[in-house]
N, C-alpha and C. Protein backbone atom coordinates (compact mmCIF):
# COMPACT_ATOMS: atom_id res chain seq x y z
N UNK A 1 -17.23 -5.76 14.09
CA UNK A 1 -16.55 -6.61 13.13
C UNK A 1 -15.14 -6.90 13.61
N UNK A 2 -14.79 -7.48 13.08
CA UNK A 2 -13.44 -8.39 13.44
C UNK A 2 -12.74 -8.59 12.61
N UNK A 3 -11.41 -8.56 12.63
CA UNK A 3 -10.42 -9.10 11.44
C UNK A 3 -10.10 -10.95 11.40
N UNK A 4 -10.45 -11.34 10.05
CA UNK A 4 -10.15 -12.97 10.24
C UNK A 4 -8.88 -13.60 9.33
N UNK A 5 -8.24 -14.27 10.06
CA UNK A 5 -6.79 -14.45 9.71
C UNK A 5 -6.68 -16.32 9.69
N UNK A 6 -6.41 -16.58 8.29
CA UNK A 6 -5.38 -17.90 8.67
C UNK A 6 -4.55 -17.91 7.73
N UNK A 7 -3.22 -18.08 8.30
CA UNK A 7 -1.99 -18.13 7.24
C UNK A 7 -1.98 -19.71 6.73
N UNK A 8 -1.92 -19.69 5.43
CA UNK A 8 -1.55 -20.89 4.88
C UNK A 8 -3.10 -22.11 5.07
N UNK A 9 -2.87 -23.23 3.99
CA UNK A 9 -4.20 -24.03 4.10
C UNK A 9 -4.16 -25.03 5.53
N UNK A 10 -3.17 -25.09 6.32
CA UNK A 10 -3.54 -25.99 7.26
C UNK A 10 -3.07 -25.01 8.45
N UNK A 11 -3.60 -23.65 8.67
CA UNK A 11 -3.64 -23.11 9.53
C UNK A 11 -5.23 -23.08 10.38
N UNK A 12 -5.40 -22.53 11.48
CA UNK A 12 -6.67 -21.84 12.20
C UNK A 12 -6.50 -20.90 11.94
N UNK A 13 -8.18 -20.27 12.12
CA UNK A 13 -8.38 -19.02 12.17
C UNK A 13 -8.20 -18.44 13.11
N UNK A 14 -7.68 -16.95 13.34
CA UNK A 14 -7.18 -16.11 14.55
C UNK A 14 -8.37 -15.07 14.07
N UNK A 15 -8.81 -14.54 15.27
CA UNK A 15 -9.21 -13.22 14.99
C UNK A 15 -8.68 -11.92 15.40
N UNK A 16 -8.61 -10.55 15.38
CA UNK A 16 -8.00 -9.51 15.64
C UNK A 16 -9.14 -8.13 15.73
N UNK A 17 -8.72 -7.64 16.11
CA UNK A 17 -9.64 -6.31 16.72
C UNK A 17 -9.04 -5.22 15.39
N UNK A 18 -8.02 -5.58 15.28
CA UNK A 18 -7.31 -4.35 14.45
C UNK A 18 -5.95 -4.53 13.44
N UNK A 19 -5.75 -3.17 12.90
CA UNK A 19 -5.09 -4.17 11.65
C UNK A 19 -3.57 -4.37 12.10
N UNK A 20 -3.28 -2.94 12.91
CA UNK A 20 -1.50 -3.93 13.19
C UNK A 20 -1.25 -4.63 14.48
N UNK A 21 -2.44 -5.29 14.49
CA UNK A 21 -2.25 -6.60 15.34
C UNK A 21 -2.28 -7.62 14.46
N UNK A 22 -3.02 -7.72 13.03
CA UNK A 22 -2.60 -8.58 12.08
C UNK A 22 -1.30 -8.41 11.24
N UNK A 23 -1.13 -7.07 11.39
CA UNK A 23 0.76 -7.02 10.62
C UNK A 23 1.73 -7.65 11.44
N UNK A 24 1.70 -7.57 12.86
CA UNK A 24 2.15 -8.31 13.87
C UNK A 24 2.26 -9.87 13.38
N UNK A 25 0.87 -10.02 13.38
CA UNK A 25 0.98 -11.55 13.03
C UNK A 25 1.72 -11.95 11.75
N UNK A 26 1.14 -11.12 10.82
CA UNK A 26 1.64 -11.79 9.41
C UNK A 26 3.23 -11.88 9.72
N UNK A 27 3.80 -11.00 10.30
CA UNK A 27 5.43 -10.70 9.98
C UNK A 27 5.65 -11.67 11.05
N UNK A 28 5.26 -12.09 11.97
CA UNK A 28 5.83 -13.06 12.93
C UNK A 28 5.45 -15.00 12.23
N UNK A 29 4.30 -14.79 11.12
CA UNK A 29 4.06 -15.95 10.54
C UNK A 29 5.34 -15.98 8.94
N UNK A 30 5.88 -15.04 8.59
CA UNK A 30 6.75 -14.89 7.85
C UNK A 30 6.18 -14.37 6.62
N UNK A 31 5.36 -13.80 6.76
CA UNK A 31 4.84 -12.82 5.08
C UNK A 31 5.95 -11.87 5.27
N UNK A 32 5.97 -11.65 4.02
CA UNK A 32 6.62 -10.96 3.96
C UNK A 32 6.21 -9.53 2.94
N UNK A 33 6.48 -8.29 2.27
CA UNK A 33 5.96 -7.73 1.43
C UNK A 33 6.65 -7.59 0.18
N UNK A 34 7.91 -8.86 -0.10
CA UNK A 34 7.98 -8.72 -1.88
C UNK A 34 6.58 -9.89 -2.01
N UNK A 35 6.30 -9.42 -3.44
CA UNK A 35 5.06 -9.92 -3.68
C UNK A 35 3.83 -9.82 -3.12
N UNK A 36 3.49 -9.09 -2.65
CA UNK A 36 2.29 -9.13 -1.90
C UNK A 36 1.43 -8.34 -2.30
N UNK A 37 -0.02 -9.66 -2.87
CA UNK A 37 -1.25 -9.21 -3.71
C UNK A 37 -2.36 -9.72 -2.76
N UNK A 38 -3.46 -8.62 -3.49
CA UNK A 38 -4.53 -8.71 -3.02
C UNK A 38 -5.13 -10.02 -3.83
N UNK A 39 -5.90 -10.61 -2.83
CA UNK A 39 -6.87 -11.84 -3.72
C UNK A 39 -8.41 -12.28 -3.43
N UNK A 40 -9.02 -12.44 -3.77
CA UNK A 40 -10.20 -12.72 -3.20
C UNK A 40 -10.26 -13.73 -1.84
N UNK A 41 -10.62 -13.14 -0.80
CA UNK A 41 -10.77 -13.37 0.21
C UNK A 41 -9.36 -13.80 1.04
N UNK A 42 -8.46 -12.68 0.53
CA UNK A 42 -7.08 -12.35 1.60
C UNK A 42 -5.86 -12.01 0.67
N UNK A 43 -4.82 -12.59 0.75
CA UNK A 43 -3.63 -12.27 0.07
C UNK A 43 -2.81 -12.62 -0.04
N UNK A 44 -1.82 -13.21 -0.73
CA UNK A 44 -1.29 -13.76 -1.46
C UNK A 44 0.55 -13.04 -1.23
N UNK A 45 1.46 -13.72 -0.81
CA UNK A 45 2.71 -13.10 -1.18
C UNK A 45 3.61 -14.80 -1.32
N UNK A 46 5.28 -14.05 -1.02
CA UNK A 46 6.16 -15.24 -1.26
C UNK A 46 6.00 -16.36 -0.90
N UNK A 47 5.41 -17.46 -0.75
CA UNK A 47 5.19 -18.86 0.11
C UNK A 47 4.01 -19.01 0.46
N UNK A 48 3.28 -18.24 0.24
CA UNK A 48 2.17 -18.36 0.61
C UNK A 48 0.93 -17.73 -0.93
N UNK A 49 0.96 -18.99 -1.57
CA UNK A 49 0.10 -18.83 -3.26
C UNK A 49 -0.96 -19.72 -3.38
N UNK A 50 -1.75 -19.88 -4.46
CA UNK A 50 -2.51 -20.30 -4.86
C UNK A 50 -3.44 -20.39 -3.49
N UNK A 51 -3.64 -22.26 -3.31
CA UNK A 51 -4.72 -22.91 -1.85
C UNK A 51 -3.75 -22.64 -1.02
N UNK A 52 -2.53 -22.17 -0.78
CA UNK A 52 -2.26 -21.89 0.63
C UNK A 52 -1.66 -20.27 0.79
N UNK A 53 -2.63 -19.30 0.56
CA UNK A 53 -3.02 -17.97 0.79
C UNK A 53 -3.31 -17.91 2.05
N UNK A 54 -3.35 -16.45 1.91
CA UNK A 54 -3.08 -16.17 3.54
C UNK A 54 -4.74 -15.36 3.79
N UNK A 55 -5.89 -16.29 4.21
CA UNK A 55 -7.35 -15.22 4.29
C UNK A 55 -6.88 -15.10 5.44
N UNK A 56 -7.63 -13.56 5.14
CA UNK A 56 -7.91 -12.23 5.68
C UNK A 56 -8.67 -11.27 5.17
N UNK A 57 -9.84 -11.11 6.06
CA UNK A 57 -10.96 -10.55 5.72
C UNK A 57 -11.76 -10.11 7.15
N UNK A 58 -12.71 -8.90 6.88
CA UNK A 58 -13.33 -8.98 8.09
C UNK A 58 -14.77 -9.70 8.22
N UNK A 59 -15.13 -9.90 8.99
CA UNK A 59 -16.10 -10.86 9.58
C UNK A 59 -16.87 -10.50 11.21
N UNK A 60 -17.54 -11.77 11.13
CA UNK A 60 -18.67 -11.26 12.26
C UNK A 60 -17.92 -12.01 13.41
N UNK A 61 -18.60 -12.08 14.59
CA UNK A 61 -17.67 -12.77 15.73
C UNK A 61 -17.37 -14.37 15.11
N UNK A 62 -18.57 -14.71 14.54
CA UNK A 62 -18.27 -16.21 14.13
C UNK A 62 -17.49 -16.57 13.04
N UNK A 63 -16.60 -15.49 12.70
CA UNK A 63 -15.85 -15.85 11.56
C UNK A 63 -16.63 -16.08 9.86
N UNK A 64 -17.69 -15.13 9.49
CA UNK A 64 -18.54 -15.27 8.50
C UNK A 64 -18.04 -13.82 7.70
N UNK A 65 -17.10 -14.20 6.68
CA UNK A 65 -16.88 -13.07 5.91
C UNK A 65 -18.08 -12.24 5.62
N UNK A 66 -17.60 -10.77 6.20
CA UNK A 66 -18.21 -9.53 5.56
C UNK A 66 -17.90 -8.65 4.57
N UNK A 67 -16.92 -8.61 4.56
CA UNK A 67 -16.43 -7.96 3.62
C UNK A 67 -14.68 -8.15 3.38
N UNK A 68 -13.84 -8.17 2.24
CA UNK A 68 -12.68 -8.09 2.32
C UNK A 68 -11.87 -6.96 2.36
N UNK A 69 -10.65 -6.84 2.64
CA UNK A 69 -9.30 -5.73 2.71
C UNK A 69 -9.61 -4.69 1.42
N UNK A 70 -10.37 -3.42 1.78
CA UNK A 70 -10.32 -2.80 0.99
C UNK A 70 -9.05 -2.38 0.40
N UNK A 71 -8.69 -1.38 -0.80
CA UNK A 71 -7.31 -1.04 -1.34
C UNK A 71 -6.90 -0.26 -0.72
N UNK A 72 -7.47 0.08 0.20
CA UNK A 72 -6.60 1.40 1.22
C UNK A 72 -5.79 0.58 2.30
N UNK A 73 -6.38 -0.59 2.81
CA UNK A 73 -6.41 -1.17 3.71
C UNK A 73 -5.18 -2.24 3.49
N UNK A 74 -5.71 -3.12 2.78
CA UNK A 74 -4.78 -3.57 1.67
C UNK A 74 -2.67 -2.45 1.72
N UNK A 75 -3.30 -2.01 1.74
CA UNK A 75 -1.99 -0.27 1.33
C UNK A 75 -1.09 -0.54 2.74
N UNK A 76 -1.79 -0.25 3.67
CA UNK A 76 -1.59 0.27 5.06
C UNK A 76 -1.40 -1.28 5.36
N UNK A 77 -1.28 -2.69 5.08
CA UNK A 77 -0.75 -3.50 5.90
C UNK A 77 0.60 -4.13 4.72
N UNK A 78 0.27 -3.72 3.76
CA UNK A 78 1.66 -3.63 2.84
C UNK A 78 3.09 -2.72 3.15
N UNK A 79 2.61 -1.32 3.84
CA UNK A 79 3.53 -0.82 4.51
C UNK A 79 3.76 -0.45 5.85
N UNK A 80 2.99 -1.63 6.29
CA UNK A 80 3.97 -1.48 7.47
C UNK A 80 4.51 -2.82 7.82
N UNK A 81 3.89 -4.11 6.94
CA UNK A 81 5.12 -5.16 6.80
C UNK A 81 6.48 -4.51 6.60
N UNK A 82 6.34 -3.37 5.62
CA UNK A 82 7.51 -3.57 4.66
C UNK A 82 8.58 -2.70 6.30
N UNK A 83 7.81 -2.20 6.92
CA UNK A 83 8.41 -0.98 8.26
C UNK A 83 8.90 -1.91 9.12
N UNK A 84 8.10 -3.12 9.34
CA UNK A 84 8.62 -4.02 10.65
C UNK A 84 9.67 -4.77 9.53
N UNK A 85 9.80 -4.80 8.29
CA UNK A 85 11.21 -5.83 7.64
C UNK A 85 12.34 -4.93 7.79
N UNK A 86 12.34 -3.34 7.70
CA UNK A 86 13.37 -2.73 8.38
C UNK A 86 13.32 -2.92 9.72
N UNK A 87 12.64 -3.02 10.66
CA UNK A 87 12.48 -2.92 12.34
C UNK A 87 13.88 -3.88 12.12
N UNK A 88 13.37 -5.07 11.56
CA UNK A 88 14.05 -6.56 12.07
C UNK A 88 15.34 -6.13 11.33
N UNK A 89 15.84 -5.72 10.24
CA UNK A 89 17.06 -5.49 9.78
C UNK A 89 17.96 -5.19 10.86
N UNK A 90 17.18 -3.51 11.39
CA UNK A 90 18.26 -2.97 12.30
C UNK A 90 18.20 -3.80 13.93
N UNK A 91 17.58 -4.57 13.98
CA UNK A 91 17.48 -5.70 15.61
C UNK A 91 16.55 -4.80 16.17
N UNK A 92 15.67 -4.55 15.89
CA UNK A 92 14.49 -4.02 17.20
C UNK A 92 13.48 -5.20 16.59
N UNK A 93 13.14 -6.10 17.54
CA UNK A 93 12.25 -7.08 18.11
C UNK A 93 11.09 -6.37 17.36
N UNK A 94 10.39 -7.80 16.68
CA UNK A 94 8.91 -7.41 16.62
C UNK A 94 8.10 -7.38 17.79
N UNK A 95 8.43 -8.12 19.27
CA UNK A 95 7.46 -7.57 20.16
C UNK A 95 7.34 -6.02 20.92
N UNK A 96 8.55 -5.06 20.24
CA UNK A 96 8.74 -3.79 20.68
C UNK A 96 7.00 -3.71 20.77
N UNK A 97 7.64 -1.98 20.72
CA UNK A 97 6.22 -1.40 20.93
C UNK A 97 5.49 -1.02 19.46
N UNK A 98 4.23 -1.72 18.78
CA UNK A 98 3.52 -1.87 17.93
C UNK A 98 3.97 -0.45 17.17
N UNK A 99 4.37 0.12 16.17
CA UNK A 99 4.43 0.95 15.22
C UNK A 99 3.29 1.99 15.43
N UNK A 100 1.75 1.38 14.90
CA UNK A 100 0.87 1.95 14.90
C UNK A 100 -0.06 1.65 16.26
N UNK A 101 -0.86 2.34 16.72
CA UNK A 101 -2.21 2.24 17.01
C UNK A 101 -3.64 2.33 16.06
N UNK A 102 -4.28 1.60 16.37
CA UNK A 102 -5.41 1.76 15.82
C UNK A 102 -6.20 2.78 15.54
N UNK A 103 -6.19 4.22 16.33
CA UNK A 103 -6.80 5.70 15.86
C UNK A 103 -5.55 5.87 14.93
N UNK A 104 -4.35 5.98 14.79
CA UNK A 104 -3.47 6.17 13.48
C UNK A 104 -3.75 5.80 12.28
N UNK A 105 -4.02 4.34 12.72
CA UNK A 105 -4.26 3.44 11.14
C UNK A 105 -6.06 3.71 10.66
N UNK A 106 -6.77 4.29 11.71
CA UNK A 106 -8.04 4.96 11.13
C UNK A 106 -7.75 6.33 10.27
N UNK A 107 -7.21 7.12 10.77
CA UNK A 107 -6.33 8.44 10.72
C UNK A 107 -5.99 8.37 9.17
N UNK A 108 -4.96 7.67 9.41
CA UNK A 108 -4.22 7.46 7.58
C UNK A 108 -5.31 6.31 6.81
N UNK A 109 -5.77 5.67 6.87
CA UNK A 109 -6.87 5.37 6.14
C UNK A 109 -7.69 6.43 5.77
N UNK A 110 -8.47 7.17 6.21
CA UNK A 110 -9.36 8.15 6.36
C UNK A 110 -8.50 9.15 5.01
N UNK A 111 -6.86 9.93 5.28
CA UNK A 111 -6.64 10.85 4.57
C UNK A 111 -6.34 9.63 3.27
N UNK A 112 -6.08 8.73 3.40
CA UNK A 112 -5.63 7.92 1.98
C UNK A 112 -7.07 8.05 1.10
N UNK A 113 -8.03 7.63 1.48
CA UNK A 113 -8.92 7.64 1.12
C UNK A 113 -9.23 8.86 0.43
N UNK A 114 -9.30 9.82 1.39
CA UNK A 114 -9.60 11.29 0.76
C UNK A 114 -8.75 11.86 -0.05
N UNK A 115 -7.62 11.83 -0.16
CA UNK A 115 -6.71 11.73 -0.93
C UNK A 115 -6.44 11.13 -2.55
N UNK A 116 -6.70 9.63 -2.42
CA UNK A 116 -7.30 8.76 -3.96
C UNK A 116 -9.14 9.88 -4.54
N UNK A 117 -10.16 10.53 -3.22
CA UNK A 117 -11.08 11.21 -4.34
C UNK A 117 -10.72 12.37 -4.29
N UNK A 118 -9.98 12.93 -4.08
CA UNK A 118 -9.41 14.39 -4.37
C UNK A 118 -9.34 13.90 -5.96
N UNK A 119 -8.06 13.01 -5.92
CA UNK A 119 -7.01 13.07 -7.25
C UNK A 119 -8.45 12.56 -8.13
N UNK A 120 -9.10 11.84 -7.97
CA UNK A 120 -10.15 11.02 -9.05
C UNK A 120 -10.83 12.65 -9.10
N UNK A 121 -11.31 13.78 -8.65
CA UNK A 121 -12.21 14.42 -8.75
C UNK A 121 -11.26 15.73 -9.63
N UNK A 122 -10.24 15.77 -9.50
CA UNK A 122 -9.21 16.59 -9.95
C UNK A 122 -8.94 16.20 -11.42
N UNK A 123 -8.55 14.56 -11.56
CA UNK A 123 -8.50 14.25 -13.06
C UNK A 123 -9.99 14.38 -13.99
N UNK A 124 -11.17 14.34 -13.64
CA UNK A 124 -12.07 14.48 -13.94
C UNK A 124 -12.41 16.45 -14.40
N UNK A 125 -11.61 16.32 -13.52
CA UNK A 125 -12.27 18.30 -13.60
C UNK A 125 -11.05 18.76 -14.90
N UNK A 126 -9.81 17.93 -15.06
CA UNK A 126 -8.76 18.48 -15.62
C UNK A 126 -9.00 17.82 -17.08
N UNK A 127 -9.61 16.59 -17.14
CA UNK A 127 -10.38 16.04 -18.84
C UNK A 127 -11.18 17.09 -19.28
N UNK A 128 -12.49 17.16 -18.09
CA UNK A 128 -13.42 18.08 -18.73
C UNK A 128 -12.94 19.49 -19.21
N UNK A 129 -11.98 20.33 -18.56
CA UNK A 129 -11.62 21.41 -18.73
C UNK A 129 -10.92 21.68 -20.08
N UNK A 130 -10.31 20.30 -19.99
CA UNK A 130 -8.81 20.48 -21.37
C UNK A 130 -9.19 19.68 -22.37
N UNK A 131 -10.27 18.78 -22.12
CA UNK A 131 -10.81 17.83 -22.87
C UNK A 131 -9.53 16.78 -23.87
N UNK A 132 -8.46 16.77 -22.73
CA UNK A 132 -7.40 15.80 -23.05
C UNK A 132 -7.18 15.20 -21.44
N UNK A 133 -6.29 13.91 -21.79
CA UNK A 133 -5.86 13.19 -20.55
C UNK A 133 -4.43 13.56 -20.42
N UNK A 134 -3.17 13.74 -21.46
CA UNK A 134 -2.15 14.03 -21.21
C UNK A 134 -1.93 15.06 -20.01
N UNK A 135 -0.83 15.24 -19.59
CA UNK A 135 -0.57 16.70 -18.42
C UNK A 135 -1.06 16.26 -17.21
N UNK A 136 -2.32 15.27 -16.79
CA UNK A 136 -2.92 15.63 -15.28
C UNK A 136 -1.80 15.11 -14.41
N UNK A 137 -1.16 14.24 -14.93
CA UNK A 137 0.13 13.92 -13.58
C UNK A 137 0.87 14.81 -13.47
N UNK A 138 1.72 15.75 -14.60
CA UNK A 138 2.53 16.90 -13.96
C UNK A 138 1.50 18.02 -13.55
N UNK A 139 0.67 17.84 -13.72
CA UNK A 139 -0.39 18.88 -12.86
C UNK A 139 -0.85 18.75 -11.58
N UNK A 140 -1.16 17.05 -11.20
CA UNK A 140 -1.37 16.51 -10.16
C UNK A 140 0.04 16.81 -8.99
N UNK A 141 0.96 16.43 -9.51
CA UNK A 141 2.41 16.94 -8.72
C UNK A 141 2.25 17.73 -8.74
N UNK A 142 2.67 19.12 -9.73
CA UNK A 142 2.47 20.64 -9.03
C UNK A 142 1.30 20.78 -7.90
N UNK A 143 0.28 20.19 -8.54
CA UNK A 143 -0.59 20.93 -6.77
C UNK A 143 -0.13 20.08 -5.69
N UNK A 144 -0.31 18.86 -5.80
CA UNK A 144 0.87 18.31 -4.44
C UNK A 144 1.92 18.97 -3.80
N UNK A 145 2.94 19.54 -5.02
CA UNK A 145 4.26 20.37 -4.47
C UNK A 145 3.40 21.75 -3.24
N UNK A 146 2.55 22.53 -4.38
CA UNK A 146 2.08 23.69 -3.69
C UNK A 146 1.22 22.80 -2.02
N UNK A 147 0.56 21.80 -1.98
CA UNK A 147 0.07 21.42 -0.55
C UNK A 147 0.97 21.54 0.14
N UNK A 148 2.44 20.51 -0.25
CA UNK A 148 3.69 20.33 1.09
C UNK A 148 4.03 21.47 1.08
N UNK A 149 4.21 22.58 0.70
CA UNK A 149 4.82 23.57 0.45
C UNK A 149 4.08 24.83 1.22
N UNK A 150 2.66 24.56 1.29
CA UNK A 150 1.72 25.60 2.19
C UNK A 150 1.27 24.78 3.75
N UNK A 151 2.57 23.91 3.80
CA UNK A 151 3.04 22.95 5.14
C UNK A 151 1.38 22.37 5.35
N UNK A 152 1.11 21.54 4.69
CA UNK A 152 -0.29 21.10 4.51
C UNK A 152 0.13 19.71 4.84
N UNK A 153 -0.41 18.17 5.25
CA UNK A 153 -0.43 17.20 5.56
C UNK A 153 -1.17 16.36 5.65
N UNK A 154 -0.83 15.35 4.76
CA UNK A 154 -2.70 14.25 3.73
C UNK A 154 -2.60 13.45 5.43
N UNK A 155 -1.71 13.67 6.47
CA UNK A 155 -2.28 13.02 7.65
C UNK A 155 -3.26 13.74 8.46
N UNK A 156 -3.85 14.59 7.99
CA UNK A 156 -5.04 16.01 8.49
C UNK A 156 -6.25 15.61 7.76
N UNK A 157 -7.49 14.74 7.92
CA UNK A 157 -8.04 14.64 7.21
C UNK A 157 -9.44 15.51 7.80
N UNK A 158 -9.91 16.64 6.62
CA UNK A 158 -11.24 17.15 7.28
C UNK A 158 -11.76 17.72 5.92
N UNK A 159 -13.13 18.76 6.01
CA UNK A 159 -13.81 19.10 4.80
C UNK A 159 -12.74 20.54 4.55
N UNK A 160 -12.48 20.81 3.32
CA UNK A 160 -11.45 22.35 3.68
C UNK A 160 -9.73 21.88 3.54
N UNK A 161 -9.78 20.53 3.49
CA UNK A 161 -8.19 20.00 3.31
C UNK A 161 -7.56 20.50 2.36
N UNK A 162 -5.82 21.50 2.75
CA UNK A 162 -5.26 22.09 1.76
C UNK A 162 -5.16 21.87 0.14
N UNK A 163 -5.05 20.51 0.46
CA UNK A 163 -4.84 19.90 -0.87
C UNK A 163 -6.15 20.05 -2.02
N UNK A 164 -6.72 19.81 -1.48
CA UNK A 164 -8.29 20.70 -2.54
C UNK A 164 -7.96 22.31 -2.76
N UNK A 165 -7.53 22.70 -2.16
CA UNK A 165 -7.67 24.52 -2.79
C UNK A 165 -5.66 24.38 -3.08
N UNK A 166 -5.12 23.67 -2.95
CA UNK A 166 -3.76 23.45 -3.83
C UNK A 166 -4.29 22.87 -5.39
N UNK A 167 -5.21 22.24 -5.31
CA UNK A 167 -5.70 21.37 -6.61
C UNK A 167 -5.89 22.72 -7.57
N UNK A 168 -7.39 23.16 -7.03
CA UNK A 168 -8.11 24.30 -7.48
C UNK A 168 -6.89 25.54 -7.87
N UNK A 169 -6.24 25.51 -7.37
CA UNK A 169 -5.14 26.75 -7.69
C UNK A 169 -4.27 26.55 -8.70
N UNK A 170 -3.98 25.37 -9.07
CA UNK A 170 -3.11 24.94 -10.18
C UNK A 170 -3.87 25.67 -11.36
N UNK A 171 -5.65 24.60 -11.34
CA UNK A 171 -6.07 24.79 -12.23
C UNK A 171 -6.70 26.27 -12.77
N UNK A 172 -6.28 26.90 -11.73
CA UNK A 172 -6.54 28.30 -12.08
C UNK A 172 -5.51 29.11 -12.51
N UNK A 173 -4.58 28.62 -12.31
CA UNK A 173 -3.12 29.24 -12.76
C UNK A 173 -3.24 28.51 -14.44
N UNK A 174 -4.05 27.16 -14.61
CA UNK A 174 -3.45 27.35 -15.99
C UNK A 174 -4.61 28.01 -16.88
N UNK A 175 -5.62 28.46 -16.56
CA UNK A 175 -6.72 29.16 -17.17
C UNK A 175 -5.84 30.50 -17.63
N UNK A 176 -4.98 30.76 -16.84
CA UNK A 176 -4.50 32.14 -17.29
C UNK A 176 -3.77 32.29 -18.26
């Protein structure tokens, strides 16, 4: 699969292997990340609205949408626009050397991911337990605090990740 790109309605389509070769692009086509939404079939920021959105989606070699920018994905080219709008503040060239590589941006995709079903599997366990919704965010932070704190890192993604037995430990501390 392939990434498919055209900025604005009277652009071509570009294709890309990967995603910060499309952050590349977007920030050299002038997206920027105030405003910047997800939309059906790409995204949407300052100057670039309604019919002249910016698609982006992945696709087959022939440019036949497969699927669009999931919300993780989506995430990860929101911040690192926002990384290359500092690059350019302090004068380092967007043709420096690319921020990310592509095993990185798999990498942090991968723990983002695992990360959003931790917390979904954690608020679920913390309703059923207390059979209220109030508290799971200052609960959710305390076990966060205890992960950074047992030098744990959501850029480590595997089965056994601190942050699950930081979760589990909260909720055992408040059983007591």
């Amino acid at each position: 699969m392939k990434l498919w790109i055209r900025v604005g309605d009277h652009g071509d389509y570009s294709d890309f292997n990967s995603l910060p070769e499309v952050v590349t692009f977007l920030f050299e086509a002038g997206v920027r990340s105030e405003e910047l939404a997800r939309r059906s079939g790409g995204i949407t920021a300052v100057g670039f609205t309604r019919n002249n959105y910016v698609s982006l989606y992945w696709g087959d070699p022939s440019g036949n949408l497969d699927r669009e920018l999931d919300p993780f994905e989506f995430a990860f080219v929101r911040y690192a626009i926002e990384l290359e709008q500092v690059r350019a503040t302090f004068g380092t060239p967007v043709t420096a050397e690319p921020l990310f590589d592509s095993d990185t941006v798999s990498k942090f995709l991968e723990s983002l991911r695992l990360f959003c079903s931790v917390r979904k599997a954690f608020e679920s366990v913390w309703v059923s337990a207390t059979g209220r919704t109030e508290g799971v965010l200052a609960v959710w932070e305390a076990a966060n605090l205890l992960f950074e704190d047992s030098g744990g890192t959501i850029g480590d993604p595997k089965l056994g990740n601190p942050l699950v037995g930081s979760v589990l430990r909260v909720l055992v501390d408040l059983e007591r």
